[in-house]
PDB file of N, CA and C in Angstrom:
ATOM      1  N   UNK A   1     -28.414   9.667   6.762  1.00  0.00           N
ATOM      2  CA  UNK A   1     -27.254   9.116   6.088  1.00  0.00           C
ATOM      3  C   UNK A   1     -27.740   8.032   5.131  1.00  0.00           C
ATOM      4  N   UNK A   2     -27.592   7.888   4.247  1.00  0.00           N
ATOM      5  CA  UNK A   2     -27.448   7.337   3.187  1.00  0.00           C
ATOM      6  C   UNK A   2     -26.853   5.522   3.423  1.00  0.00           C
ATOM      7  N   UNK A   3     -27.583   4.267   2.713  1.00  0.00           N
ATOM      8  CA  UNK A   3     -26.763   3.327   2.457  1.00  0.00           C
ATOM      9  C   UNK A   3     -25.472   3.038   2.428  1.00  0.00           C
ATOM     10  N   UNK A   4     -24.932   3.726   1.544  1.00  0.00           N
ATOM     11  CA  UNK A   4     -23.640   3.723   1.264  1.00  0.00           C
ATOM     12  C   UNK A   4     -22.726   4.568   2.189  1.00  0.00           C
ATOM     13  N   UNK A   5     -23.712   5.255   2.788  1.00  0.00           N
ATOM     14  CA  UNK A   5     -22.669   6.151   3.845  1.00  0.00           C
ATOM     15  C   UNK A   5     -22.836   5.457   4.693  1.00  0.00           C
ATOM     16  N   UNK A   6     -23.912   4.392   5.572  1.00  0.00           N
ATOM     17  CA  UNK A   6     -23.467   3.857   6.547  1.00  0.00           C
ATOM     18  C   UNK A   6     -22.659   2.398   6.725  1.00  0.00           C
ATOM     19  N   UNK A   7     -22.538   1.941   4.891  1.00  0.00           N
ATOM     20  CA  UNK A   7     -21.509   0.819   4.611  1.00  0.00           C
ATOM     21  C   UNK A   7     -19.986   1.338   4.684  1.00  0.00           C
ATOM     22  N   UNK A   8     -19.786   2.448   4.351  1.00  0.00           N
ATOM     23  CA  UNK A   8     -18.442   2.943   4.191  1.00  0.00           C
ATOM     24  C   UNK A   8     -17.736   3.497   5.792  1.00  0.00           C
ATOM     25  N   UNK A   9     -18.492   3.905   6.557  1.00  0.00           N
ATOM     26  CA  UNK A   9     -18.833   3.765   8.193  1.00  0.00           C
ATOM     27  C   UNK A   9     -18.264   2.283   8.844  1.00  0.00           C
ATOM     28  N   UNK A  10     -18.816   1.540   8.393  1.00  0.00           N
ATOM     29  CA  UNK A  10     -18.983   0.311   8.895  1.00  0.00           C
ATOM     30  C   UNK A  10     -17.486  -0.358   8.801  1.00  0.00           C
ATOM     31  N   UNK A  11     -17.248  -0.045   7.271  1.00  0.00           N
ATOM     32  CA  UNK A  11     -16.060  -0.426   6.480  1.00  0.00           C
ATOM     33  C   UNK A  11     -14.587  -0.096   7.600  1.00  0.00           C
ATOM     34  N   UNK A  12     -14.729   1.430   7.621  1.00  0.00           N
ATOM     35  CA  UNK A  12     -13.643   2.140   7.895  1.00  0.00           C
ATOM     36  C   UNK A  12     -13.553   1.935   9.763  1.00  0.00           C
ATOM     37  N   UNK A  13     -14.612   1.549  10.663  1.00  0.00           N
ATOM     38  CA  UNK A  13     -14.632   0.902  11.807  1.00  0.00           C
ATOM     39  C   UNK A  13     -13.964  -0.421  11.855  1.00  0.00           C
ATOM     40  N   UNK A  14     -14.300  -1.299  10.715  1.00  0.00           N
ATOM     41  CA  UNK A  14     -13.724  -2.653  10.686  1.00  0.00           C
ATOM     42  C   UNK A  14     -11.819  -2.656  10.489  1.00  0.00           C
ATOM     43  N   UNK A  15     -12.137  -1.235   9.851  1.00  0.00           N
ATOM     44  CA  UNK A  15     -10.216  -1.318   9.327  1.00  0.00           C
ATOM     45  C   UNK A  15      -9.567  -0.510  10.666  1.00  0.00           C
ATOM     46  N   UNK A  16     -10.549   0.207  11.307  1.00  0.00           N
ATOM     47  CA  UNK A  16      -9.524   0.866  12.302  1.00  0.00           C
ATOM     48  C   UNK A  16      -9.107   0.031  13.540  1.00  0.00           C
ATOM     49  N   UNK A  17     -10.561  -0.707  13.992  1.00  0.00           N
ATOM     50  CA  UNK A  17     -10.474  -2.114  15.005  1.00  0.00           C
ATOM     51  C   UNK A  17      -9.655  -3.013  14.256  1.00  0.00           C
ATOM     52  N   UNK A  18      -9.213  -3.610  13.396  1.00  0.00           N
ATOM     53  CA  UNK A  18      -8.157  -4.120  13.174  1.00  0.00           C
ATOM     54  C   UNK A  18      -7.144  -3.996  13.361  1.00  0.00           C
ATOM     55  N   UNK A  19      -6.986  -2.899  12.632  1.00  0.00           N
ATOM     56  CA  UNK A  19      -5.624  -2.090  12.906  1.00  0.00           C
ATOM     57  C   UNK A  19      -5.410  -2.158  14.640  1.00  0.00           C
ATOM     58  N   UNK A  20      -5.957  -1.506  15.266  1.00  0.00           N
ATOM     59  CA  UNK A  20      -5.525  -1.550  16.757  1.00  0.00           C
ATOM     60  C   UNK A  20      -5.362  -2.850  17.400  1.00  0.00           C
ATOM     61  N   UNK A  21      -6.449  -3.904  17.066  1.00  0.00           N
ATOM     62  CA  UNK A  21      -6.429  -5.569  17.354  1.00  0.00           C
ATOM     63  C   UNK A  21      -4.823  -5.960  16.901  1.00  0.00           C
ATOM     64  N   UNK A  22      -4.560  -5.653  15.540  1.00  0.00           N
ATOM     65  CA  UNK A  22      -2.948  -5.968  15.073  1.00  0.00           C
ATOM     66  C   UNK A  22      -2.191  -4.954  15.768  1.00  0.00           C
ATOM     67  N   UNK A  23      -2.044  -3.799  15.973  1.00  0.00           N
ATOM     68  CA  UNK A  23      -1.033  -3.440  16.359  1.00  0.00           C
ATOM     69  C   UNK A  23      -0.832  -3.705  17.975  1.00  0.00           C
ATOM     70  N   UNK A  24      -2.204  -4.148  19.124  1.00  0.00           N
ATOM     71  CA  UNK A  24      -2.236  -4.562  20.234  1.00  0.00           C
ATOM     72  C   UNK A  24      -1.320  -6.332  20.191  1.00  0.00           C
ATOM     73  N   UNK A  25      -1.790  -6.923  19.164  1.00  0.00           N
ATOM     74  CA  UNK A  25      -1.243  -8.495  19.418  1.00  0.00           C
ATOM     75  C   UNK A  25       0.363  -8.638  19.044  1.00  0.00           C
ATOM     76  N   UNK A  26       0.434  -7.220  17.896  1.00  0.00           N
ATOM     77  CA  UNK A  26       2.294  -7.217  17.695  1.00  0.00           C
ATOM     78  C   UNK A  26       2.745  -7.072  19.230  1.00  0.00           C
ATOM     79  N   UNK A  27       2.555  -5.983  19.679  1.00  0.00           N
ATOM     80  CA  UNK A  27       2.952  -5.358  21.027  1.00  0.00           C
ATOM     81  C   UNK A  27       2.936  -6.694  21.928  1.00  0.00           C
ATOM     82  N   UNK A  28       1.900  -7.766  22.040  1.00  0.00           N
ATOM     83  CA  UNK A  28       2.018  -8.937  22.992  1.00  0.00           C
ATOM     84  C   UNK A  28       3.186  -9.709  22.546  1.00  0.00           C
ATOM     85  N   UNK A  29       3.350  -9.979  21.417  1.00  0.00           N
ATOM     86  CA  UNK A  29       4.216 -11.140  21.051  1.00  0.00           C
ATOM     87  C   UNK A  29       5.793 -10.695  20.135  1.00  0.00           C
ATOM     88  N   UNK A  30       6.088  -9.262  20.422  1.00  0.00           N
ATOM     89  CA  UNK A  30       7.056  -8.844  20.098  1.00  0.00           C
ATOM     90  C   UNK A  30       8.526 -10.128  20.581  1.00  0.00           C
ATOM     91  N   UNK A  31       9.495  -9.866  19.184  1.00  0.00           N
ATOM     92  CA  UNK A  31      10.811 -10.657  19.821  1.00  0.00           C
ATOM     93  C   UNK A  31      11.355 -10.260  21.228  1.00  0.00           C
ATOM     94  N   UNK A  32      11.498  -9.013  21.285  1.00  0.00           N
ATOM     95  CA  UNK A  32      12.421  -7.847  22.144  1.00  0.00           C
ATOM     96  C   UNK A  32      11.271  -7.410  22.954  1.00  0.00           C
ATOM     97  N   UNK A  33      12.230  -6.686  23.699  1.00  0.00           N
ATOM     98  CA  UNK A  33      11.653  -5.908  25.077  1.00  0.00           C
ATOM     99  C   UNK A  33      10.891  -4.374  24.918  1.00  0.00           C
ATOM    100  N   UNK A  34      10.632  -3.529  25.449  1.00  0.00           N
ATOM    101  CA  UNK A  34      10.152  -2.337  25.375  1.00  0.00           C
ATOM    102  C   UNK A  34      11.249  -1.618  24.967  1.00  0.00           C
ATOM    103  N   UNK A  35      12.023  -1.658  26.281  1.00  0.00           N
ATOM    104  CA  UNK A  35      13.263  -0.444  26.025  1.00  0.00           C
ATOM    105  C   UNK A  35      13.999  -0.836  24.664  1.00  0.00           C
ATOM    106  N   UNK A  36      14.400  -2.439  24.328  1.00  0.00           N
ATOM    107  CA  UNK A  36      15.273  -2.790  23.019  1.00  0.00           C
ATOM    108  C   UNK A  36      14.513  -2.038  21.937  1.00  0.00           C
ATOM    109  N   UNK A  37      12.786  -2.215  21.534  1.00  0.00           N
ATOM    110  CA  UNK A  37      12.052  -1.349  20.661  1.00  0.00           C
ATOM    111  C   UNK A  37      12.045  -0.215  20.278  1.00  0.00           C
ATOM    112  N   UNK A  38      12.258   0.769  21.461  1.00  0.00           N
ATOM    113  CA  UNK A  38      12.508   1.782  21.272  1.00  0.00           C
ATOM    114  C   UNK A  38      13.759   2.879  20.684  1.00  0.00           C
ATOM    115  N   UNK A  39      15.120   1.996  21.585  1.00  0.00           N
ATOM    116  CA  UNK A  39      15.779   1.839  21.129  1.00  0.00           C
ATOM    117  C   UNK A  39      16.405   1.920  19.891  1.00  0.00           C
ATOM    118  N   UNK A  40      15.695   0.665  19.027  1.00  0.00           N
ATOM    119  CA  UNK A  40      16.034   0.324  17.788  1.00  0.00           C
ATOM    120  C   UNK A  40      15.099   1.162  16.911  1.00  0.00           C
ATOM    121  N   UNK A  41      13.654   1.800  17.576  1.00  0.00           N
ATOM    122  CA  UNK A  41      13.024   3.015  16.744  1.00  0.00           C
ATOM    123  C   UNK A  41      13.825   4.314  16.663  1.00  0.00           C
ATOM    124  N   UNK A  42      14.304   4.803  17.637  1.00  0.00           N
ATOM    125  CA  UNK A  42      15.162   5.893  17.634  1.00  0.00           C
ATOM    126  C   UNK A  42      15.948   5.768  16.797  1.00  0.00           C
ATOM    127  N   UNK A  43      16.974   4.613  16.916  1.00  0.00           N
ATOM    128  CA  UNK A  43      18.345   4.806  15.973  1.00  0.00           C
ATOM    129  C   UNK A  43      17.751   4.769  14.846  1.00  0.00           C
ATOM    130  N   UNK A  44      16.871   3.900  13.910  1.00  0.00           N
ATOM    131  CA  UNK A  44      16.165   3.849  13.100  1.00  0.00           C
ATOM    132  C   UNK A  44      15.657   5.810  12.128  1.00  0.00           C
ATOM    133  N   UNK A  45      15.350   6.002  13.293  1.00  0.00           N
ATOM    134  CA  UNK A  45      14.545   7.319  13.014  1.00  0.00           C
ATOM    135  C   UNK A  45      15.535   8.278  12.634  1.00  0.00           C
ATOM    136  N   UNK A  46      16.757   8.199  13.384  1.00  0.00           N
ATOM    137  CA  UNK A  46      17.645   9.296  13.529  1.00  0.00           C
ATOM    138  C   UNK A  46      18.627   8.828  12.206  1.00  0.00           C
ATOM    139  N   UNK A  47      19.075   7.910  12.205  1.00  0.00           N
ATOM    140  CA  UNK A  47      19.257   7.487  10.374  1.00  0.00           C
ATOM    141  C   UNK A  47      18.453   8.083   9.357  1.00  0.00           C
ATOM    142  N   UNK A  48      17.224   7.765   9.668  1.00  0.00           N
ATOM    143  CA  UNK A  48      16.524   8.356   8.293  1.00  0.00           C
ATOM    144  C   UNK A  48      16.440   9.835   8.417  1.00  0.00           C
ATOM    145  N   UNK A  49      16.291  10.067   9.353  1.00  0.00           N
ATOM    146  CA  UNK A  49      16.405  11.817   9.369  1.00  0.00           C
ATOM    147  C   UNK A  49      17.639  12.269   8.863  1.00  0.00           C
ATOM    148  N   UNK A  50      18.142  12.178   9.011  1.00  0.00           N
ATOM    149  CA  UNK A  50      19.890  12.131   8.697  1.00  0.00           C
ATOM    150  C   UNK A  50      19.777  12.243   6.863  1.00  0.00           C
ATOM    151  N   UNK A  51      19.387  10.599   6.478  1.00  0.00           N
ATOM    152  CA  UNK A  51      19.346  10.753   4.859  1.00  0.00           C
ATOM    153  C   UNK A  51      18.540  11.834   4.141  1.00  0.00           C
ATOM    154  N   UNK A  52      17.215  11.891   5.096  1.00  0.00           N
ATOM    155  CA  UNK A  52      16.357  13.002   4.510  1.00  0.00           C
ATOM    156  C   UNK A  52      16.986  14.075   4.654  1.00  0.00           C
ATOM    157  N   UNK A  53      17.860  14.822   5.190  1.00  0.00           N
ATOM    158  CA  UNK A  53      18.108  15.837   5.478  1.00  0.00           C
ATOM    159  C   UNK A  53      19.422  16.067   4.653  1.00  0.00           C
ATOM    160  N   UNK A  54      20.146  15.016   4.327  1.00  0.00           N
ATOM    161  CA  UNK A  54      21.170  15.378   3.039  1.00  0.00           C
ATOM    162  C   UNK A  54      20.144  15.173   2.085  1.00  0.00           C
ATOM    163  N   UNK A  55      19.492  14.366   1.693  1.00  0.00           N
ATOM    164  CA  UNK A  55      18.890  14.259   0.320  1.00  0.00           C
ATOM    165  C   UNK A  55      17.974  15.791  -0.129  1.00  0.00           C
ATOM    166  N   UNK A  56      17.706  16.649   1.110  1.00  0.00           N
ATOM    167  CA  UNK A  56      16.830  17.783   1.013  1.00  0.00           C
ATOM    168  C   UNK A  56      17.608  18.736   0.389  1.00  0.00           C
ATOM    169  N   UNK A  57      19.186  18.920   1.368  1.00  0.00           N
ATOM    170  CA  UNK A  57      19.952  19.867   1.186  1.00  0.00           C
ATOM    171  C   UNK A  57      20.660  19.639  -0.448  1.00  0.00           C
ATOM    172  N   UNK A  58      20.970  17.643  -0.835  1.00  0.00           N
ATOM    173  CA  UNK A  58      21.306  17.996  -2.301  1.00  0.00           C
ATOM    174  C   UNK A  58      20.361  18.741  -3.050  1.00  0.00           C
ATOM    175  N   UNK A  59      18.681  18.585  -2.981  1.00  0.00           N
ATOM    176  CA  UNK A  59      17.667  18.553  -4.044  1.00  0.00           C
ATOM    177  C   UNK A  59      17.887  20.323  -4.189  1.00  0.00           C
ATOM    178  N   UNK A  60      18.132  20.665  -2.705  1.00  0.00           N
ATOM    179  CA  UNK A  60      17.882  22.170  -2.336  1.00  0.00           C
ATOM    180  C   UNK A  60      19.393  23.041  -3.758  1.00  0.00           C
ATOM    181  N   UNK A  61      20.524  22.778  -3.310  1.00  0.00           N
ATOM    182  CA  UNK A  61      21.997  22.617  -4.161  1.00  0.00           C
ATOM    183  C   UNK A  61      21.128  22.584  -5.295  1.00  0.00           C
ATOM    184  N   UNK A  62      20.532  21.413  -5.924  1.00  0.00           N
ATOM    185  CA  UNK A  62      20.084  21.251  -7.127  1.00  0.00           C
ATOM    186  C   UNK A  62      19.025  22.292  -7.920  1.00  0.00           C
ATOM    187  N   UNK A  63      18.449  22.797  -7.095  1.00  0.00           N
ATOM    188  CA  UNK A  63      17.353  23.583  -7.491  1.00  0.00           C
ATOM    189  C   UNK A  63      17.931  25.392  -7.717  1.00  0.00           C
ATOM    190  N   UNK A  64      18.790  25.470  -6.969  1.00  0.00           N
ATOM    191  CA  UNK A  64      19.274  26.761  -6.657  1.00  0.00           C
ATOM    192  C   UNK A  64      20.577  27.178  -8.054  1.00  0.00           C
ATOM    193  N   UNK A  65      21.098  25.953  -8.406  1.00  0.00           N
ATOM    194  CA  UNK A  65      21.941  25.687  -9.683  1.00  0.00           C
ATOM    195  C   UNK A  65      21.300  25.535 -10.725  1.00  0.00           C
ATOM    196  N   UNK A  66      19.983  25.173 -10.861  1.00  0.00           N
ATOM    197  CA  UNK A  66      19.268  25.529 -12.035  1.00  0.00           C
ATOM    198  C   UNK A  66      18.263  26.989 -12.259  1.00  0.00           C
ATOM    199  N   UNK A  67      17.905  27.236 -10.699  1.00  0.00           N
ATOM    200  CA  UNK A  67      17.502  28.524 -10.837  1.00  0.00           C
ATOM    201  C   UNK A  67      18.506  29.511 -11.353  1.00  0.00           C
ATOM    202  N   UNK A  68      19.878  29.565 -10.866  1.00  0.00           N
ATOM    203  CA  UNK A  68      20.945  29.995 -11.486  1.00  0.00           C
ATOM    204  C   UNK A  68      21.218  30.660 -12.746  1.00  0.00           C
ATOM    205  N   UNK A  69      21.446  28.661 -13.366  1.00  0.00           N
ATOM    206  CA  UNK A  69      21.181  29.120 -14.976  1.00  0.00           C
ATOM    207  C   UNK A  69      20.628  29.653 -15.851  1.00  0.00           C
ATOM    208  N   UNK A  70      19.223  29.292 -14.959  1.00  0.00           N
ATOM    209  CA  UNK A  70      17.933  29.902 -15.898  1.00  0.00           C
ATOM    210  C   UNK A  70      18.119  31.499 -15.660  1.00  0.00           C
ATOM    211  N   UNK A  71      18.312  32.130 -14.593  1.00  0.00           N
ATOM    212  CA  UNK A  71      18.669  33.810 -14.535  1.00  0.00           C
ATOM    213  C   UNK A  71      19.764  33.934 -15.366  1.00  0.00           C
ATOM    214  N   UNK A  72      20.771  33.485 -15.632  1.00  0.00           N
ATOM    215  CA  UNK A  72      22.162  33.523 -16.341  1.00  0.00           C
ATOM    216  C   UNK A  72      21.642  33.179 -17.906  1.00  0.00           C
ATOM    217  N   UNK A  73      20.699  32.785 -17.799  1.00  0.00           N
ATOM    218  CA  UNK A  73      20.308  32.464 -19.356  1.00  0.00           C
ATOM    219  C   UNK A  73      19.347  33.726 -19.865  1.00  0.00           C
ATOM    220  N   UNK A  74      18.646  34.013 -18.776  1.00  0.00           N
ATOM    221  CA  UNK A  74      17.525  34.999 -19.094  1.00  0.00           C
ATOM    222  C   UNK A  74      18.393  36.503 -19.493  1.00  0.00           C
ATOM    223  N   UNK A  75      19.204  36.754 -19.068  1.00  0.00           N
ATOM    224  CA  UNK A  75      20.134  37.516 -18.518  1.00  0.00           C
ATOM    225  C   UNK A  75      20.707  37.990 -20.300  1.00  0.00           C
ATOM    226  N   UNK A  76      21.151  36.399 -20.306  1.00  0.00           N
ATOM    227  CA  UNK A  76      21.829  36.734 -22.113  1.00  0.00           C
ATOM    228  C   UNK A  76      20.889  36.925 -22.659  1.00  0.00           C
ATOM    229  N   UNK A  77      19.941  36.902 -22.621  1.00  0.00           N
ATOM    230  CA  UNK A  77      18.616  36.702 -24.034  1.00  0.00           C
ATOM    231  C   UNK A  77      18.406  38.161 -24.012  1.00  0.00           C
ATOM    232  N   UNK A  78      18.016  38.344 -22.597  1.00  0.00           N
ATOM    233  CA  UNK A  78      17.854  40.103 -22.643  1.00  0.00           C
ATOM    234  C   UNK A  78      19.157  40.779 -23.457  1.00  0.00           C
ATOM    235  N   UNK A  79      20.175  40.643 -23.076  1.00  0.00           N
ATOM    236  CA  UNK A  79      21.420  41.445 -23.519  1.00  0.00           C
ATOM    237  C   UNK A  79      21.510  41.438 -25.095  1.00  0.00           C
ATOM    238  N   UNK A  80      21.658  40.191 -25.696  1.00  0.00           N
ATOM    239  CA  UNK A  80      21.496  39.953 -27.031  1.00  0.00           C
ATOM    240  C   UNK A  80      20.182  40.688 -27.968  1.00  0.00           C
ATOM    241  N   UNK A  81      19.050  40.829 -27.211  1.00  0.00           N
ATOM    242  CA  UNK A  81      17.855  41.537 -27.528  1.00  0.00           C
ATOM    243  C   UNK A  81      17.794  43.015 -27.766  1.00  0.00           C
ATOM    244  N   UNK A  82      18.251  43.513 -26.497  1.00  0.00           N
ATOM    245  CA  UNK A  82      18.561  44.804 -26.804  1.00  0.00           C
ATOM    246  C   UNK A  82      20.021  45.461 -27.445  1.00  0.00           C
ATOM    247  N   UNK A  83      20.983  44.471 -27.597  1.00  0.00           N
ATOM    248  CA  UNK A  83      22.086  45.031 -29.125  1.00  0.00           C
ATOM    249  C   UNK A  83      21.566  44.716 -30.269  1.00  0.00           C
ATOM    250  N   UNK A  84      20.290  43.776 -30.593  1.00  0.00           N
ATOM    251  CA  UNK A  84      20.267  44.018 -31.636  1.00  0.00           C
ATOM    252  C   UNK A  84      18.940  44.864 -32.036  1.00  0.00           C
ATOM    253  N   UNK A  85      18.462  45.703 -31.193  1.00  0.00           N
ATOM    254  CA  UNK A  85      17.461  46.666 -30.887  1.00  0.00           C
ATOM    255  C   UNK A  85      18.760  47.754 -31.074  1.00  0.00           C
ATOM    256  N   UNK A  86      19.700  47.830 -30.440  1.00  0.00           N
ATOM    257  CA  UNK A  86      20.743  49.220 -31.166  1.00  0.00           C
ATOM    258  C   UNK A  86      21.325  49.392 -31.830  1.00  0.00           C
ATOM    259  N   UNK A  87      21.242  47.950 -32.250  1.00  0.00           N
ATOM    260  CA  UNK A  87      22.027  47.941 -34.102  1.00  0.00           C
ATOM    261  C   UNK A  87      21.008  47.930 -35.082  1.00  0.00           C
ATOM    262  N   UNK A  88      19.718  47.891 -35.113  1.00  0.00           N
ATOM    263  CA  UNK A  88      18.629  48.126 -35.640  1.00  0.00           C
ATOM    264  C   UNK A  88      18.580  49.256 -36.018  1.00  0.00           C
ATOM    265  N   UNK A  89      18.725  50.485 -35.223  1.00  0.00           N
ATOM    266  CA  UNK A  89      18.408  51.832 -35.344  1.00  0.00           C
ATOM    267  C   UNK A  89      19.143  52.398 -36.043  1.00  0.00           C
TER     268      UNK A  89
END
């Protein structure tokens, strides 16, 4: 391994032991209790799932109304193309 591969090693050990050091000392000195945490993660979670899941179904609405048009558009171009392919002749 390489210099730089065993600085970037080193690096990414220092950020993960942190990370666990911080997320171990939140967990000691939290306001609330276990069960209140959880709690308030769930409802939390189940809200945002909620928004994500209308915001999916508008984008979904949205995408399906422009795919739409664009067939409804393709649709005329063809039609217009070939009358004037039989008024040509």
């Amino acid at each position: 391994m390489t210099y730089a591969g065993r600085d970037a090693a080193k690096v990414a050990g220092l950020v993960v032991g942190g990370a666990a050091i911080g997320a171990a000392l939140g967990l000691l000195y939290a306001p609330q209790s276990g069960v209140e945490t959880r709690r308030k993660i769930k409802h939390y979670s189940r809200h945002y799932a909620k928004r994500a899941e209308v915001q999916a179904l508008r984008y979904g609405r949205d995408i399906k109304a422009g795919l739409t048009q664009a067939v409804e558009s393709g649709k005329s171009w063809l039609a217009k193309r070939d009358m004037r392919r039989l008024t040509a002749v």
